[in-house]
PDB file of N, CA and C in Angstrom:
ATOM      1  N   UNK A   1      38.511  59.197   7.760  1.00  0.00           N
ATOM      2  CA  UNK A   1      38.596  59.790   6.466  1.00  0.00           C
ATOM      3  C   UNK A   1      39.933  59.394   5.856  1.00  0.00           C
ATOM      4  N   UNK A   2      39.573  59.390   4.197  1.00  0.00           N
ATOM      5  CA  UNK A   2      41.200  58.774   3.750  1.00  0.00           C
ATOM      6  C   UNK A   2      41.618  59.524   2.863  1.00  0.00           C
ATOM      7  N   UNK A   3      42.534  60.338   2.693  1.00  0.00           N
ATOM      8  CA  UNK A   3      42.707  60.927   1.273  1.00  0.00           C
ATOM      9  C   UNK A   3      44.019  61.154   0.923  1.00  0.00           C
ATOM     10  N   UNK A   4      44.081  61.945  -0.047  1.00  0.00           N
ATOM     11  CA  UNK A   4      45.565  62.417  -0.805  1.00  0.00           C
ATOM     12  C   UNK A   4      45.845  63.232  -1.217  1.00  0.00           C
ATOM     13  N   UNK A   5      46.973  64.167  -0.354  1.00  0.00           N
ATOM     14  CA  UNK A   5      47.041  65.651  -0.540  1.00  0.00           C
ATOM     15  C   UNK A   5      47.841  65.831  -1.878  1.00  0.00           C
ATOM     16  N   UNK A   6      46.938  67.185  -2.926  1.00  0.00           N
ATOM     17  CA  UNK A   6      47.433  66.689  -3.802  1.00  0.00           C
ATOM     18  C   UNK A   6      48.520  67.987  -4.534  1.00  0.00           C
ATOM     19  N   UNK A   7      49.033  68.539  -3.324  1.00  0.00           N
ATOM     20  CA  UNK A   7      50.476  68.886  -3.749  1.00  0.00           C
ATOM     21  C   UNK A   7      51.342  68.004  -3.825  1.00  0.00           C
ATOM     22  N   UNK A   8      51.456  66.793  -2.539  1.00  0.00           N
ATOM     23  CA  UNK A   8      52.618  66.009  -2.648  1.00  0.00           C
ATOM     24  C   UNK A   8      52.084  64.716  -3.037  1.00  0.00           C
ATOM     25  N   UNK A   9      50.905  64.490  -2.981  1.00  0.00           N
ATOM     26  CA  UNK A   9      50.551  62.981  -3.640  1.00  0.00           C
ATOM     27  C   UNK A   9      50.425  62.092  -2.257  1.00  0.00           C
ATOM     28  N   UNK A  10      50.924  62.475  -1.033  1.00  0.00           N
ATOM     29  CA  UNK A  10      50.859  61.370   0.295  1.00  0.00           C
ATOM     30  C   UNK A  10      49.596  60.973   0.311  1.00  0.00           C
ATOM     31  N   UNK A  11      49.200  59.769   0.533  1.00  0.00           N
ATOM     32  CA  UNK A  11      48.038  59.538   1.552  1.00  0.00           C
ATOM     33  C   UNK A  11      48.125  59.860   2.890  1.00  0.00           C
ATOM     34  N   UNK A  12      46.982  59.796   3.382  1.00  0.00           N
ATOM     35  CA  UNK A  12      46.931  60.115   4.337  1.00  0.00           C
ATOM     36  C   UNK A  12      45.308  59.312   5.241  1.00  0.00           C
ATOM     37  N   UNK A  13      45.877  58.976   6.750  1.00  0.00           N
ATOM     38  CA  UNK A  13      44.027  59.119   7.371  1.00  0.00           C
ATOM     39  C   UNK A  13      43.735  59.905   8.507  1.00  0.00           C
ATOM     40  N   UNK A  14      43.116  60.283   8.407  1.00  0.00           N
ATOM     41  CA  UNK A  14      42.803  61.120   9.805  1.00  0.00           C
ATOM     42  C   UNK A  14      41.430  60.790  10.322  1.00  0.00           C
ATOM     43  N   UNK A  15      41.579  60.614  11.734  1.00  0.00           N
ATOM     44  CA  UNK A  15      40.089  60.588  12.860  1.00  0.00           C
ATOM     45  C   UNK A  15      39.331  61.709  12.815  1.00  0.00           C
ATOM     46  N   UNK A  16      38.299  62.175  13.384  1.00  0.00           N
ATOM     47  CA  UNK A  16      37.245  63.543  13.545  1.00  0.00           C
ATOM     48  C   UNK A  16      36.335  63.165  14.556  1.00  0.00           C
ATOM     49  N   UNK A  17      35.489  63.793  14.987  1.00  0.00           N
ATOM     50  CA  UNK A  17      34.196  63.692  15.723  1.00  0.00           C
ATOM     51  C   UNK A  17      33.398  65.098  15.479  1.00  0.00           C
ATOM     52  N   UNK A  18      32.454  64.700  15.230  1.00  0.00           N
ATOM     53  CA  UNK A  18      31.362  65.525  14.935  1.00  0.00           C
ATOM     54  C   UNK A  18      30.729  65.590  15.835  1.00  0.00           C
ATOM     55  N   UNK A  19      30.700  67.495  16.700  1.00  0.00           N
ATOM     56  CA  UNK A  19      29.875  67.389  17.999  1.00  0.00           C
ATOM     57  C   UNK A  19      28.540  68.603  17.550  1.00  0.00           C
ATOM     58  N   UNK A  20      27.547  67.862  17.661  1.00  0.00           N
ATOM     59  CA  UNK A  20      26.236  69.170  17.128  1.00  0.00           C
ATOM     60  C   UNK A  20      25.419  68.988  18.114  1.00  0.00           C
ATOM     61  N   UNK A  21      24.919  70.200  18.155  1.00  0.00           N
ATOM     62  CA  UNK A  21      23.670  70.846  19.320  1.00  0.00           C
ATOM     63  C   UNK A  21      22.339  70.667  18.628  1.00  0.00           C
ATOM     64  N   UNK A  22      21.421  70.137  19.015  1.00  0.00           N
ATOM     65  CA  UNK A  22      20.345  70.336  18.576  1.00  0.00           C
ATOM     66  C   UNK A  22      19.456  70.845  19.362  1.00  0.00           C
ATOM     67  N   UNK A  23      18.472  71.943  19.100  1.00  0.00           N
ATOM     68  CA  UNK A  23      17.907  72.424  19.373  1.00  0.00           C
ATOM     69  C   UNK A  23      16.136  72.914  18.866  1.00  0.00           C
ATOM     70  N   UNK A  24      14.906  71.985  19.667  1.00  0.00           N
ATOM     71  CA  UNK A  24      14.051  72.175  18.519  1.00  0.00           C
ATOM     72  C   UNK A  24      14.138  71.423  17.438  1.00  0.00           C
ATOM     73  N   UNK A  25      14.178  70.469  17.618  1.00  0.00           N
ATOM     74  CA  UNK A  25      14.515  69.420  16.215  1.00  0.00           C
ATOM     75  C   UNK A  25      15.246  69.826  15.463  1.00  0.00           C
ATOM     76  N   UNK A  26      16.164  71.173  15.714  1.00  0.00           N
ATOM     77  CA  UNK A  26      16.969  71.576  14.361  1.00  0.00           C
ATOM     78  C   UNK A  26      18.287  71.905  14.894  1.00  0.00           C
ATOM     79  N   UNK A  27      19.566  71.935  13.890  1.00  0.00           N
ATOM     80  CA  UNK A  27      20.572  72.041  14.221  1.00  0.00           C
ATOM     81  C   UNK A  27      20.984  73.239  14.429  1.00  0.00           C
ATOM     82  N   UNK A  28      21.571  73.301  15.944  1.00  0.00           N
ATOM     83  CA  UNK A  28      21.793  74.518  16.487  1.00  0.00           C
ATOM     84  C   UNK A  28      23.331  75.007  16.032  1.00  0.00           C
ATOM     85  N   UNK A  29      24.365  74.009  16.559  1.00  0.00           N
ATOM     86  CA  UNK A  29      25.587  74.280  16.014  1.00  0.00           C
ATOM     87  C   UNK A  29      26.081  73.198  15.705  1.00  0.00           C
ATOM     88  N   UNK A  30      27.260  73.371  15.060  1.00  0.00           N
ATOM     89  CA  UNK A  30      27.977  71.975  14.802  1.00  0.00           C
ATOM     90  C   UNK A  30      29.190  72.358  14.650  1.00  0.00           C
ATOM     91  N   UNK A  31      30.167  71.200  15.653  1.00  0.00           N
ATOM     92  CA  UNK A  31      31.482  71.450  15.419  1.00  0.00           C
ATOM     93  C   UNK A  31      32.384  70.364  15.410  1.00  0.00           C
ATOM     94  N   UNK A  32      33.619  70.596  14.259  1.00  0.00           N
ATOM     95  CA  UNK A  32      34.082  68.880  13.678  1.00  0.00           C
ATOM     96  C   UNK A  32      35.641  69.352  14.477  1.00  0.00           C
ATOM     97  N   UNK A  33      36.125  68.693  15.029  1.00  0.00           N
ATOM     98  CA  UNK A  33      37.566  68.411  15.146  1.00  0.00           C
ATOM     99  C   UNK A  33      38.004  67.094  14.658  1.00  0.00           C
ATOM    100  N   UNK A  34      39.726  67.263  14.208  1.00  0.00           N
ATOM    101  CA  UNK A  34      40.452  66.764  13.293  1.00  0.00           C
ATOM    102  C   UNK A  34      41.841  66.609  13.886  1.00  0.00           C
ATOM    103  N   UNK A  35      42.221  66.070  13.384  1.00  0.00           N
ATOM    104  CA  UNK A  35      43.897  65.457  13.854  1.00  0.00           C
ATOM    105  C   UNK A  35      44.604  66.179  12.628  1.00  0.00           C
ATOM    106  N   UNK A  36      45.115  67.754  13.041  1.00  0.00           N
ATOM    107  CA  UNK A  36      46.216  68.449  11.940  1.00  0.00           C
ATOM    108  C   UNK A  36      47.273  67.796  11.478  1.00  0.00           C
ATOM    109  N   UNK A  37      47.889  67.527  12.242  1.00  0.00           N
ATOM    110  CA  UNK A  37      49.114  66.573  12.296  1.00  0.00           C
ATOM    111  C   UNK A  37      49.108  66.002  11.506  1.00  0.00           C
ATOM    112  N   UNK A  38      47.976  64.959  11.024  1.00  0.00           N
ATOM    113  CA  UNK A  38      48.146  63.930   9.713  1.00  0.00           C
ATOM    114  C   UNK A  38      48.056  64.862   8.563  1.00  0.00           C
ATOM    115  N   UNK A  39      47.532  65.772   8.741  1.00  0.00           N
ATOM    116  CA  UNK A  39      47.270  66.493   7.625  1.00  0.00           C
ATOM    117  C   UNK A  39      48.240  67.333   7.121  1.00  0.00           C
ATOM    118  N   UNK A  40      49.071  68.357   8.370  1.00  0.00           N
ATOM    119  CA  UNK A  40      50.325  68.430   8.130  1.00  0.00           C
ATOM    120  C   UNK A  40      51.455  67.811   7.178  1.00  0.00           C
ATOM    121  N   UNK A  41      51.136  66.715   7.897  1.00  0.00           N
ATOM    122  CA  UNK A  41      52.436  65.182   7.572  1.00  0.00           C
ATOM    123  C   UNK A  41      52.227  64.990   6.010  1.00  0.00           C
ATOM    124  N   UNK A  42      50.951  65.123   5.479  1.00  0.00           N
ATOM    125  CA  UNK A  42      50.326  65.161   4.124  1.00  0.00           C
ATOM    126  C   UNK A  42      51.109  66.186   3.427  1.00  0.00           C
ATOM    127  N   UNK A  43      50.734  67.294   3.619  1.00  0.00           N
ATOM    128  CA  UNK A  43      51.357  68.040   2.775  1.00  0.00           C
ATOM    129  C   UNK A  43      52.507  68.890   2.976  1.00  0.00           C
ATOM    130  N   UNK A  44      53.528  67.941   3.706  1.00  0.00           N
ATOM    131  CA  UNK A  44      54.941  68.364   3.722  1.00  0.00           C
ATOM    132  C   UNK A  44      55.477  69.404   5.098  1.00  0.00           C
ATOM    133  N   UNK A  45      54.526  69.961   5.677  1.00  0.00           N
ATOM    134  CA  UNK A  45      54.695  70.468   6.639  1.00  0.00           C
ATOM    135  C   UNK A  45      55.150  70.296   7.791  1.00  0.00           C
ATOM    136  N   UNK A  46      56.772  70.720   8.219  1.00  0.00           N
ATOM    137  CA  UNK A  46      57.287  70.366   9.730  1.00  0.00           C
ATOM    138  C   UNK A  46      55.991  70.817  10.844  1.00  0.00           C
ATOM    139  N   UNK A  47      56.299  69.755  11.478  1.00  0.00           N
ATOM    140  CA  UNK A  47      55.440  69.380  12.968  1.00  0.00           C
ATOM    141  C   UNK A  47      56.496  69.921  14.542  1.00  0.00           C
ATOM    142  N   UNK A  48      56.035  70.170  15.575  1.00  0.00           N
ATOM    143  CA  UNK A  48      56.863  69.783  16.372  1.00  0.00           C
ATOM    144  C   UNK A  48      57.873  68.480  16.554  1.00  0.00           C
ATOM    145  N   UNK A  49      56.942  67.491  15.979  1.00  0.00           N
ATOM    146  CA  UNK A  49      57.563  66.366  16.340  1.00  0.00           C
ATOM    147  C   UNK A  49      58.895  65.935  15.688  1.00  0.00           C
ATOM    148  N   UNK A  50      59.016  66.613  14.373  1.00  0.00           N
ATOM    149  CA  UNK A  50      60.544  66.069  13.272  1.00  0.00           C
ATOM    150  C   UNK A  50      61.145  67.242  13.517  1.00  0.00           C
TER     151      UNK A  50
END
């Protein structure tokens, strides 16, 4: 994903994976994880890392 946080204007990219259950041909759950950190870094927010 690519975008631009738009308090500060950064770009930014971040990875994800989309993990879903199906169940019955239909979707049971679904759950996305994300890399905060870039997203953080986006909109100005100290990290552990700085």
């Amino acid at each position: 994903m690519h975008g631009r946080a738009v308090r500060t204007a950064r770009a930014y990219d971040n990875h994800f994976v989309s993990v879903i259950t199906v169940k019955d041909r239909k979707v049971a759950h679904w759950r996305d994880y994300l890399d905060p950190v870039a997203v953080f870094r986006a909109v100005g927010r100290p990290t552990k890392e700085h």
